[in-house]
Protein backbone atom coordinates (compact mmCIF):
# COMPACT_ATOMS: atom_id res chain seq x y z
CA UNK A 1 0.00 0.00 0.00
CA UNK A 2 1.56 3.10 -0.91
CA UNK A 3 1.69 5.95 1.54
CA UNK A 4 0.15 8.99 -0.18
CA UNK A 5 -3.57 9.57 -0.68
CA UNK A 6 -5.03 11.18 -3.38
CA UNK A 7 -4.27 14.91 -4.10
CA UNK A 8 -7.74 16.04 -5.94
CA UNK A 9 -9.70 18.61 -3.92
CA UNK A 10 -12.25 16.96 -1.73
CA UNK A 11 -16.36 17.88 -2.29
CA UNK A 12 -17.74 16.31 0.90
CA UNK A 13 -18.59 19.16 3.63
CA UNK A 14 -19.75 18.15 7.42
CA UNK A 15 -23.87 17.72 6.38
CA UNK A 16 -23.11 15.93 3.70
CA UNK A 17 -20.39 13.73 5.43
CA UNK A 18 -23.03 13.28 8.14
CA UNK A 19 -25.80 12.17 6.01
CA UNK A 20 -23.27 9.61 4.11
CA UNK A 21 -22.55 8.19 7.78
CA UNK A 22 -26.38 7.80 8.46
CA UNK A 23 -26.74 6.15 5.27
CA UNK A 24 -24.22 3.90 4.86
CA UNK A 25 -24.88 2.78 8.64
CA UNK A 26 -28.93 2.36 8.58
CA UNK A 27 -29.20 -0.13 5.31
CA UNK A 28 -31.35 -2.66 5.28
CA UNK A 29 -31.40 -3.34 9.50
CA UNK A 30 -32.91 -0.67 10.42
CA UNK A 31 -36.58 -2.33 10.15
CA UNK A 32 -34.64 -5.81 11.18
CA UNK A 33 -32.61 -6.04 13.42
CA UNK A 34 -34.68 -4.09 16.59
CA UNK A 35 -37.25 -7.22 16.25
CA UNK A 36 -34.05 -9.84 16.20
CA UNK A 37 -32.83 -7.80 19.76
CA UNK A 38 -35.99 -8.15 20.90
CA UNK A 39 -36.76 -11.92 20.25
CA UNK A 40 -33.37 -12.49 22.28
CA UNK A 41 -33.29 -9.75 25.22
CA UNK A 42 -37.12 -8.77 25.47
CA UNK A 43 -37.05 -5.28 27.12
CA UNK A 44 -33.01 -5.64 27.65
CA UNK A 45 -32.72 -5.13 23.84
CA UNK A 46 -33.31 -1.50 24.48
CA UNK A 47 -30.79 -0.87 27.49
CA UNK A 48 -28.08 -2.97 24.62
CA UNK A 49 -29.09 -0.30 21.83
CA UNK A 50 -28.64 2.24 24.52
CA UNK A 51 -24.96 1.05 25.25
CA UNK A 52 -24.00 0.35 22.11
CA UNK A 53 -24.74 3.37 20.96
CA UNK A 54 -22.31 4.92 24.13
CA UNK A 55 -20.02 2.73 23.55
CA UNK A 56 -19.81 3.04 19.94
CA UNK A 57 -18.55 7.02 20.36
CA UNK A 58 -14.95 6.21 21.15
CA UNK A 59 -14.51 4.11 18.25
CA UNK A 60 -16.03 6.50 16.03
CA UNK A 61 -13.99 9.17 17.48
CA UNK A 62 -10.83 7.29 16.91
CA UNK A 63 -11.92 6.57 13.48
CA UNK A 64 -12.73 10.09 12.75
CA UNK A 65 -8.94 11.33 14.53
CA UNK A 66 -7.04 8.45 12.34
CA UNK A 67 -8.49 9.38 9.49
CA UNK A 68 -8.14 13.06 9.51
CA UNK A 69 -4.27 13.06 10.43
CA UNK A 70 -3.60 10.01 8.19
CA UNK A 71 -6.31 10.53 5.08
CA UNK A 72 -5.69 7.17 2.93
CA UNK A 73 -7.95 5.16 0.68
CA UNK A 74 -7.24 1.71 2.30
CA UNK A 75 -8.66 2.97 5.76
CA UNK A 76 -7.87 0.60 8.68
CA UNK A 77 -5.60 -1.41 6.93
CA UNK A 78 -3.27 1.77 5.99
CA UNK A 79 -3.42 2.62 9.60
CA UNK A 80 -2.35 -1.15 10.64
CA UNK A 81 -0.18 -1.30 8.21
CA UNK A 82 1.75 1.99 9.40
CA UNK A 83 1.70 1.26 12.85
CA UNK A 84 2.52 -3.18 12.75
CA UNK A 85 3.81 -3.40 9.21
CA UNK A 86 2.71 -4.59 6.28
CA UNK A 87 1.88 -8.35 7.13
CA UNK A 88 -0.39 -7.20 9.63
CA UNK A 89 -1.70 -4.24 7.88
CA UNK A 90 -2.33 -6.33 4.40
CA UNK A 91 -4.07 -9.35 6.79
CA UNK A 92 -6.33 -6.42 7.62
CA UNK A 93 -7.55 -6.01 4.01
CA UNK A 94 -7.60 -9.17 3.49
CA UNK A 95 -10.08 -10.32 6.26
CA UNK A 96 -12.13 -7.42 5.32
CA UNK A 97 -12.31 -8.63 1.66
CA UNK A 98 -13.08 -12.12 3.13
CA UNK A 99 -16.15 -10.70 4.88
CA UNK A 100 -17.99 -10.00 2.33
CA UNK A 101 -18.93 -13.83 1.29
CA UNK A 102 -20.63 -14.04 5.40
CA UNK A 103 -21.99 -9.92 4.90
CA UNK A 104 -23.46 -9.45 1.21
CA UNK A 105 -25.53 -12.87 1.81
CA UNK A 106 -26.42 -11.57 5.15
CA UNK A 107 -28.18 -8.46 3.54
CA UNK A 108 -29.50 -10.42 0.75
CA UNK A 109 -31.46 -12.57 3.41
CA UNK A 110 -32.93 -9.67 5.18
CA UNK A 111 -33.70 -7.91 1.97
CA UNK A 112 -35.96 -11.26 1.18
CA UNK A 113 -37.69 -11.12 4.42
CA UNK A 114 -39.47 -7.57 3.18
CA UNK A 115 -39.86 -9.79 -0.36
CA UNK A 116 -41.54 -12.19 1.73
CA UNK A 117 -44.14 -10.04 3.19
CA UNK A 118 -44.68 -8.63 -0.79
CA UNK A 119 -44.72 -12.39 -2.87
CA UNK A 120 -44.49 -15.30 -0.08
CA UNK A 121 -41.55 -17.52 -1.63
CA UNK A 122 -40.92 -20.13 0.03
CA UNK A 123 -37.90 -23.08 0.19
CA UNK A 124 -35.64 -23.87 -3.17
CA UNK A 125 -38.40 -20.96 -5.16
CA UNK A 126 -37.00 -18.65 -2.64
CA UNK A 127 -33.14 -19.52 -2.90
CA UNK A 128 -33.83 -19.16 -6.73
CA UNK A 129 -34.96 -15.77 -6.61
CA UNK A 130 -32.08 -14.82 -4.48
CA UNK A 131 -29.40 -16.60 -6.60
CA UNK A 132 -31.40 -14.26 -9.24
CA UNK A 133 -30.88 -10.80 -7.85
CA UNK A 134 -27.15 -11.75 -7.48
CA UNK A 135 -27.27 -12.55 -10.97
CA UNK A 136 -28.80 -9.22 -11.60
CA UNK A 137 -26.29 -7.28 -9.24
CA UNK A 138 -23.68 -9.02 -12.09
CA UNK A 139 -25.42 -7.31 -15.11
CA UNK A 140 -26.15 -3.98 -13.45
CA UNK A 141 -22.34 -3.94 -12.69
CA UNK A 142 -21.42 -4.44 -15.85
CA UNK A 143 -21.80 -0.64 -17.60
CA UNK A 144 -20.28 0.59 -14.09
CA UNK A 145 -23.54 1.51 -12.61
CA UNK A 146 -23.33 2.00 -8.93
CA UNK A 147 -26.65 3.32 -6.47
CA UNK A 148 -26.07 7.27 -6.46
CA UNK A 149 -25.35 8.40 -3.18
CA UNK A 150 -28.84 10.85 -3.88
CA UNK A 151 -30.66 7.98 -4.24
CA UNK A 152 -29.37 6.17 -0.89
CA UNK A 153 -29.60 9.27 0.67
CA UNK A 154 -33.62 9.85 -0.02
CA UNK A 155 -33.82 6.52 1.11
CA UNK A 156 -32.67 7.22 4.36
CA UNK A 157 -34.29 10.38 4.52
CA UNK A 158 -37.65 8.15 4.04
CA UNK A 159 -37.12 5.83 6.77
CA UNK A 160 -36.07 8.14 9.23
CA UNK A 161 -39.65 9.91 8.15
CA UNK A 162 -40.99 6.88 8.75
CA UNK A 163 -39.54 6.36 12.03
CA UNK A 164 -40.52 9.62 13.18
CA UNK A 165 -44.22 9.07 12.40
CA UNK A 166 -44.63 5.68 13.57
CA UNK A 167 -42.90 6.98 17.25
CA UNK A 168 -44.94 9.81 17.45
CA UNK A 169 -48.47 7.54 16.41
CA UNK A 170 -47.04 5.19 19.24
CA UNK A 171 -46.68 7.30 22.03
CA UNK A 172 -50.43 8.62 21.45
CA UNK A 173 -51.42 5.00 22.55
CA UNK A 174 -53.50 4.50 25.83
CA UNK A 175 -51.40 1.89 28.09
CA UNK A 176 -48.32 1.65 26.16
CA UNK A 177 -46.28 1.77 29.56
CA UNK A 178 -48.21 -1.19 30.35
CA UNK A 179 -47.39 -3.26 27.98
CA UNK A 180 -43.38 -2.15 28.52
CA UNK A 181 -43.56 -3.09 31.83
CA UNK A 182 -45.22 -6.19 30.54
CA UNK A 183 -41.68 -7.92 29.80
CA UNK A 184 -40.01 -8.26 33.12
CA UNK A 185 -36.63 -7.59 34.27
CA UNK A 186 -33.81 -7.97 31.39
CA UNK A 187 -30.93 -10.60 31.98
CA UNK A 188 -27.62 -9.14 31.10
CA UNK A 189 -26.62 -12.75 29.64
CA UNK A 190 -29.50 -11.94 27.02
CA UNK A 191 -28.44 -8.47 26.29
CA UNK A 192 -24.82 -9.37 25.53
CA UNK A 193 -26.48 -11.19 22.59
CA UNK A 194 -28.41 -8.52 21.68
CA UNK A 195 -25.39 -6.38 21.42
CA UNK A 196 -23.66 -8.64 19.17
CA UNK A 197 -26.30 -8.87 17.05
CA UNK A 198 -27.00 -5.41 17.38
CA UNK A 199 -23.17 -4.76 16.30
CA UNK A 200 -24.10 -5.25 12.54
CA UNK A 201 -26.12 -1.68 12.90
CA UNK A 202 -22.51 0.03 13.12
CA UNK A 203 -20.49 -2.12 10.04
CA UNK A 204 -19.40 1.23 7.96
CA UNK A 205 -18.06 3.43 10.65
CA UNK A 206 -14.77 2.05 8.92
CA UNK A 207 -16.10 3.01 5.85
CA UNK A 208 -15.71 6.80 6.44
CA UNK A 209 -12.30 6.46 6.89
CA UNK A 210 -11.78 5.38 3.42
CA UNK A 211 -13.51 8.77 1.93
CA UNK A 212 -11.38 11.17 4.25
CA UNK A 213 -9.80 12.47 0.97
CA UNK A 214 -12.72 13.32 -0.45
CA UNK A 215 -13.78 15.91 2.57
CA UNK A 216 -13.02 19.57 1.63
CA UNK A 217 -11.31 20.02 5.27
CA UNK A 218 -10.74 16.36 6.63
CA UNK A 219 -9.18 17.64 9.62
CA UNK A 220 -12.09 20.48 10.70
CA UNK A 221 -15.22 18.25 9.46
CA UNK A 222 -14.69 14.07 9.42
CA UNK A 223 -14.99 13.85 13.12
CA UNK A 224 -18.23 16.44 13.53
CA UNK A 225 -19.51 13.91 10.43
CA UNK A 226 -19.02 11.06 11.70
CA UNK A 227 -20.38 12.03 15.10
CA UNK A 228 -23.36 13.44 13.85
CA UNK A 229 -23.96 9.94 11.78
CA UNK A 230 -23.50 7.68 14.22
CA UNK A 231 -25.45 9.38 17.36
CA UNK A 232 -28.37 9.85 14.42
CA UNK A 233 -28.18 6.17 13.89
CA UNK A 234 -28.15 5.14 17.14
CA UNK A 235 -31.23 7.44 18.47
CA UNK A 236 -33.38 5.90 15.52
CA UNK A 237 -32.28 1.93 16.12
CA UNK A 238 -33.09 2.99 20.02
CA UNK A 239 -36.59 4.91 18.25
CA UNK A 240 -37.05 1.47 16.13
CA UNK A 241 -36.62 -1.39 19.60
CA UNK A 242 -39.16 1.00 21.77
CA UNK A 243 -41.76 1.41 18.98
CA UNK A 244 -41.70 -2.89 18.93
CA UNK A 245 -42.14 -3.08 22.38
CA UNK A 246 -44.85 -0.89 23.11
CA UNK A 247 -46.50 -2.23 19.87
CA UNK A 248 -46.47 -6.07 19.83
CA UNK A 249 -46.98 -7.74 16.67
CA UNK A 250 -47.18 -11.50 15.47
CA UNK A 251 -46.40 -10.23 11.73
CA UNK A 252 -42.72 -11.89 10.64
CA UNK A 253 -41.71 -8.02 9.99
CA UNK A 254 -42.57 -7.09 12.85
CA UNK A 255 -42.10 -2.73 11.33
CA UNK A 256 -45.05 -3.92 8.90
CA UNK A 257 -47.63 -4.94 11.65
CA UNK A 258 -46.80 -1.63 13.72
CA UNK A 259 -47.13 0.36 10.54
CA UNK A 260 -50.32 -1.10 9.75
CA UNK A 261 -51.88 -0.98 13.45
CA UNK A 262 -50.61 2.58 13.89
CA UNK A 263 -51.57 3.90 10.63
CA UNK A 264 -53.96 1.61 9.41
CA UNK A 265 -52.68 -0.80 6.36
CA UNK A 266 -50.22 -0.29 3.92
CA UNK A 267 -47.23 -1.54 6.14
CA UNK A 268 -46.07 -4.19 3.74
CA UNK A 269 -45.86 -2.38 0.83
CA UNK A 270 -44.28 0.98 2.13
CA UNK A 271 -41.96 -0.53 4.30
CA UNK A 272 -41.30 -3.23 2.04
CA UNK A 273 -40.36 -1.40 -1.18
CA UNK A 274 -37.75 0.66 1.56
CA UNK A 275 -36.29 -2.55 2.85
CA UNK A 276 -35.72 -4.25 -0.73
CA UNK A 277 -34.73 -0.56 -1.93
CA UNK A 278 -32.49 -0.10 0.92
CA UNK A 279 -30.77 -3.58 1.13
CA UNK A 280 -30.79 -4.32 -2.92
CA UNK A 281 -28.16 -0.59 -2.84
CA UNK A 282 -26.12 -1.97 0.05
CA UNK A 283 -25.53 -5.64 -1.14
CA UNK A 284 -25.00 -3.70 -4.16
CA UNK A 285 -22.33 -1.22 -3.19
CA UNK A 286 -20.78 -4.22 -1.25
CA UNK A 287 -20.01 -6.17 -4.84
CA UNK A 288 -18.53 -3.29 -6.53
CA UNK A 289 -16.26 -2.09 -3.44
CA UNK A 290 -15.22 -5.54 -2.86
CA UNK A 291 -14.34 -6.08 -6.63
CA UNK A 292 -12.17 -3.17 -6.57
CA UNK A 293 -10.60 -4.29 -3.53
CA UNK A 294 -9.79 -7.56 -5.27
CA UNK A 295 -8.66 -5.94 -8.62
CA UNK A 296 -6.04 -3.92 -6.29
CA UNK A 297 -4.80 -6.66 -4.10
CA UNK A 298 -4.86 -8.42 -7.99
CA UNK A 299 -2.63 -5.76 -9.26
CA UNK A 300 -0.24 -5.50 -6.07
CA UNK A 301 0.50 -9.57 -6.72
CA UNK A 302 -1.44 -10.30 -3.09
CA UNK A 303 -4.20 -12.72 -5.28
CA UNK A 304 -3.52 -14.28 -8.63
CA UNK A 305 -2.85 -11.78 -11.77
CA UNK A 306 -6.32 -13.19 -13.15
CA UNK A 307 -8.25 -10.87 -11.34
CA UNK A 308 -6.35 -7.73 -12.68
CA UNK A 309 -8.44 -7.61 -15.76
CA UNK A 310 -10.83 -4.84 -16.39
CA UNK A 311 -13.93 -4.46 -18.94
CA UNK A 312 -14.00 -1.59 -21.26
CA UNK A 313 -15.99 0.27 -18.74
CA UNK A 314 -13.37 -0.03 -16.05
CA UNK A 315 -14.86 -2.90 -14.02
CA UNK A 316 -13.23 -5.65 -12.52
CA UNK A 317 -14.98 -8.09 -14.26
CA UNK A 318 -13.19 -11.47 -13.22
CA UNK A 319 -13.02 -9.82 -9.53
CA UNK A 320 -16.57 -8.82 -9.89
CA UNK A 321 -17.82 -13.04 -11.28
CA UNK A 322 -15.88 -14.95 -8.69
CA UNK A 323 -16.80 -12.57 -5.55
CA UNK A 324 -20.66 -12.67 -7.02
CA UNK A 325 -20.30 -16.66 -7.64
CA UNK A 326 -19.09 -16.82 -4.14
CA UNK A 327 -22.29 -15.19 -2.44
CA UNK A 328 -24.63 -17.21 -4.15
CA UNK A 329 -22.97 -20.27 -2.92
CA UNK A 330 -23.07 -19.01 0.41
CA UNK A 331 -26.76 -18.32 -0.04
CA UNK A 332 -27.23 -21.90 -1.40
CA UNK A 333 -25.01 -23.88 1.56
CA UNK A 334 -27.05 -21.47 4.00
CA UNK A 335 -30.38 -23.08 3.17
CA UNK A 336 -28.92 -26.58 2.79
CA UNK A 337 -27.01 -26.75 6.16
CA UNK A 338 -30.26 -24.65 7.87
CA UNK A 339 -28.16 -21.71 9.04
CA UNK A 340 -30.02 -18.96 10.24
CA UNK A 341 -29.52 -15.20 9.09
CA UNK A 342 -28.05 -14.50 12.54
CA UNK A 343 -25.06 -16.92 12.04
CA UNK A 344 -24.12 -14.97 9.21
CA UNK A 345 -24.31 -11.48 11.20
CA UNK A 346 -22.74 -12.98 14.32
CA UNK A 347 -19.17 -14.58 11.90
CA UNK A 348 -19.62 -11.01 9.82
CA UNK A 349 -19.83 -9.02 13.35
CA UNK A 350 -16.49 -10.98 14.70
CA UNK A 351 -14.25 -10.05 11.64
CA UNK A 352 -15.13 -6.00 12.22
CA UNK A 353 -14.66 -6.77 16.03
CA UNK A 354 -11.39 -7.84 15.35
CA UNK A 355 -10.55 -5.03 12.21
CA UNK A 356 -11.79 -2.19 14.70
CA UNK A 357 -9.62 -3.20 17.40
CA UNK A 358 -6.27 -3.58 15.52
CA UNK A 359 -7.50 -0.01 14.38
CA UNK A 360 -7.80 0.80 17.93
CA UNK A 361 -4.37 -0.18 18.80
CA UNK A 362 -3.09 1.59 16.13
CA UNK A 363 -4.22 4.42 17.42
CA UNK A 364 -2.23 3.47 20.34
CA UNK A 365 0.69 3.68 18.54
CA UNK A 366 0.09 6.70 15.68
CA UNK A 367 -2.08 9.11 17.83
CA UNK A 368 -0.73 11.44 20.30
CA UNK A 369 -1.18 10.27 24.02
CA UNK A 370 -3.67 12.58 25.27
CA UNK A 371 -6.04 9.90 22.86
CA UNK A 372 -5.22 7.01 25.15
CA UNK A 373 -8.44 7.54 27.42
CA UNK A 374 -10.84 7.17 23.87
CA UNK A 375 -8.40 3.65 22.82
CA UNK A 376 -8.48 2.21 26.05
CA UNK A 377 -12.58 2.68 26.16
CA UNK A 378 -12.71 1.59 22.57
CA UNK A 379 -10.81 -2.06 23.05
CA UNK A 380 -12.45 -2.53 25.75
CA UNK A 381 -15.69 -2.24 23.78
CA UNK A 382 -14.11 -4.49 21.39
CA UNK A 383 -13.39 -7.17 23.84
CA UNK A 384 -16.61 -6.95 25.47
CA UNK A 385 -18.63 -7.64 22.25
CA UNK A 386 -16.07 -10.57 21.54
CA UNK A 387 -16.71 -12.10 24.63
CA UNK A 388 -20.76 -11.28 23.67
CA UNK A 389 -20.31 -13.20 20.04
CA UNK A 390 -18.63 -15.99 21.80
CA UNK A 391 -18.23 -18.73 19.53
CA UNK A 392 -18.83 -17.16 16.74
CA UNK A 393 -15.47 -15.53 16.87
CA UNK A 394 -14.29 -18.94 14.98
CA UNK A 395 -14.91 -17.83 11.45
CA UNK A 396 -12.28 -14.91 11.82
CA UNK A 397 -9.60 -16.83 13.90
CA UNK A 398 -9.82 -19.15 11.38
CA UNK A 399 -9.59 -16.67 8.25
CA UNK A 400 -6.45 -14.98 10.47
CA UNK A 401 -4.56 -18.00 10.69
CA UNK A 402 -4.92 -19.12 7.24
CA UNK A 403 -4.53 -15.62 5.72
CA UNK A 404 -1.27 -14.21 8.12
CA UNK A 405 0.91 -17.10 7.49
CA UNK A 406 0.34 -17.13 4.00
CA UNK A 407 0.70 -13.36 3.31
CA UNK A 408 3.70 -13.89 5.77
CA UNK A 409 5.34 -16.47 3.38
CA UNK A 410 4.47 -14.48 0.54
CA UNK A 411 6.39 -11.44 2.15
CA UNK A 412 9.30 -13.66 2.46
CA UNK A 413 9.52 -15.28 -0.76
CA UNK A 414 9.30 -11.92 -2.68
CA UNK A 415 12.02 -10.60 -0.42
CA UNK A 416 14.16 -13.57 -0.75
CA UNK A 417 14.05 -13.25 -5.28
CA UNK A 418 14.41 -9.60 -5.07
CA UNK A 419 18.39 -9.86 -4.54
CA UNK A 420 18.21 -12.59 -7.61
CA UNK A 421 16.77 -10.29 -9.88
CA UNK A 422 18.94 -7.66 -8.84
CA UNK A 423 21.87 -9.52 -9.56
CA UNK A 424 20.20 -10.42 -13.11
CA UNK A 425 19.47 -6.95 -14.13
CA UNK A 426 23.50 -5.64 -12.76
């Protein structure tokens, strides 16, 4: 990775930064994963959105410091990288790459569930159609088409409309502290699950780090930005878990049965057409990062020289197939093995646990000292929602040790024929 960034003039200002944050943070969960919180915590899954959304402030304030003093396209692998060397730093981008096989079919399953509650598909019908939008996400890549951020950003703009109105309709209800008090004490046992579930809410904090070049003044606006983005976020996931639990519901979306008892019908196609909207732009801006991110690592001799090939319209297209290929036969061994969509978050959730603390400790290193109070409260928060996900810290220890040694060996080998071709070339 070289050092330098990009010397064009940036365009983003702070509202604009801010509004990127929201929207690249609220994606398809946002009518999701408050009802998953609740079905494990009950009432806890609120005091866990609360917390996480404290807890999340360090990180994002790290995030925000890192990437203003050290503005760089590869984002928390540039800053591992410069602080534990390039093995570690490349491992980084590596495992982030690898995430995308456990996150993009993650998205594509929640998308279906607002499908569902449109056209009820059911079984192998059901793993067709999703095999089919992947196919789809293939040929809309093709030409270089990528979801506008105008078009994301409406999006959010609706739901957080949305939000608004169904909060406000709920709090008009006679006896809606009742039915809070209703679910009993919370366990903190449950609400440690909650939070790692509730993790996925925050994937793309990272991702604002990657676009510090393209704020006009990094250094004044990418931490007000990303501050404003994630407490925004945060207040409407909170907004979302209260709404659920003052208004039960026994529909399978359970944002479509409080629309429709609050304002009377039309749940499952308004927030239905925002979920598929929503998730269909994120799975979709997941493919064509990720193919870029291949075509790089292609081009820097990390993966095979096959990748490094690029259509007329500057897409990776080999990158682009195999990473596509790969998600649909995640999607496929998901519904033959019976995994459940919270697997997925829970091994997706783990790799960013471990990404954002190596970022964290970075920090350590590359910040100044008086930063040391924000690092130490963000690995802690790190640690704590390992210790939440539990088991399903496997699927990155075992991506780690597979990738590290080999990118170690790799490292090696390279540095052991350099002298050779020296010699051949003198």
């Amino acid at each position: 990775m070289n050092s330098h960034s990009g010397t064009h003039g940036g365009t983003i200002g702070r509202w604009q930064g801010a509004g990127l944050m929201a929207t690249t943070l609220l994606g398809t969960g946002v009518f999701i994963l408050p009802q998953m919180t609740i079905a494990k915590a009950h009432a806890g899954a609120l005091i866990a959105w609360s917390l996480l959304t404290l807890a999340i402030i360090p990180v994002a304030l790290i995030f925000g410091r890192l990437a203003s003093v050290f503005p760089h396209a590869a984002g928390p692998a540039y800053f591992v990288e410069k602080a534990f060397g390039r093995t570690a730093g490349r491992t980084i981008g590596l495992i982030f790459l690898l995430v995308v096989p456990m996150g993009a079919p993650a998205a594509i399953l929640m998308t279906f569930q607002f499908v569902n509650a449109l056209i009820p598909l059911d079984g192998w019908s059901k793993v067709s159609a999703e095999v089919l939008v992947i196919f789809g996400l293939f040929l809309l890549n093709l030409r270089g088409i990528q979801v506008s951020a105008k078009l994301q950003f409406g999006l959010t703009l609706c739901i957080v409309a949305i939000v608004v109105v169904l909060f406000g309709a709920s709090s008009l209800q006679p006896g809606h502290l009742t039915s809070l008090a209703s679910y009993g004490m919370p366990q903190i046992s449950t609400m440690m699950i909650a939070a790692g579930i509730a993790f996925w809410s925050f994937l793309g904090i990272e991702a604002m780090t990657h676009l510090a070049d393209d704020f006009r003044r990094p250094q004044q606006d990418m931490i007000p930005a990303m501050m404003m983005g994630t407490v925004l976020v945060g207040i409407i996931y909170v907004a979302c878990t209260l709404i659920l639990l003052l208004v039960p519901t026994d529909k399978s979306v359970a944002m479509i049965g409080v629309f429709d008892a609050l304002l009377g019908g039309y749940g499952a196609q308004v927030i239905g057409v925002l979920g598929i909207a929503s998730g269909l732009a994120t799975v979709n801006v997941y493919a064509a990062s990720a193919a870029r991110l291949v075509w790089s690592f292609s081009c820097e001799g990390i993966l095979p020289r096959c990748f490094a090939v690029k259509n007329r319209h500057g897409v990776p297209i080999r990158a682009l197939g195999a990473l596509l290929s790969v998600m649909a036969s995640v999607i496929v061994l998901t519904h033959t093995t019976g995994q459940e969509l919270e697997h997925l978050i829970a091994w997706s959730n783990g790799v960013f646990v471990v990404i954002y603390l190596m970022a964290m400790l970075a920090a350590a290193k590359l910040l100044p000292r008086s930063n040391m109070p924000l690092v130490v409260l963000g690995c802690g928060f790190c640690l704590a929602l390992g210790i939440a996900l539990g088991a399903s810290m496997a699927y990155v220890l075992v991506l780690i040790l597979c990738v590290a040694p080999f990118l170690w060996w790799q490292k090696t080998h390279i540095s052991r024929k350099q002298p050779l071709v020296d010699n051949k070339v003198s």
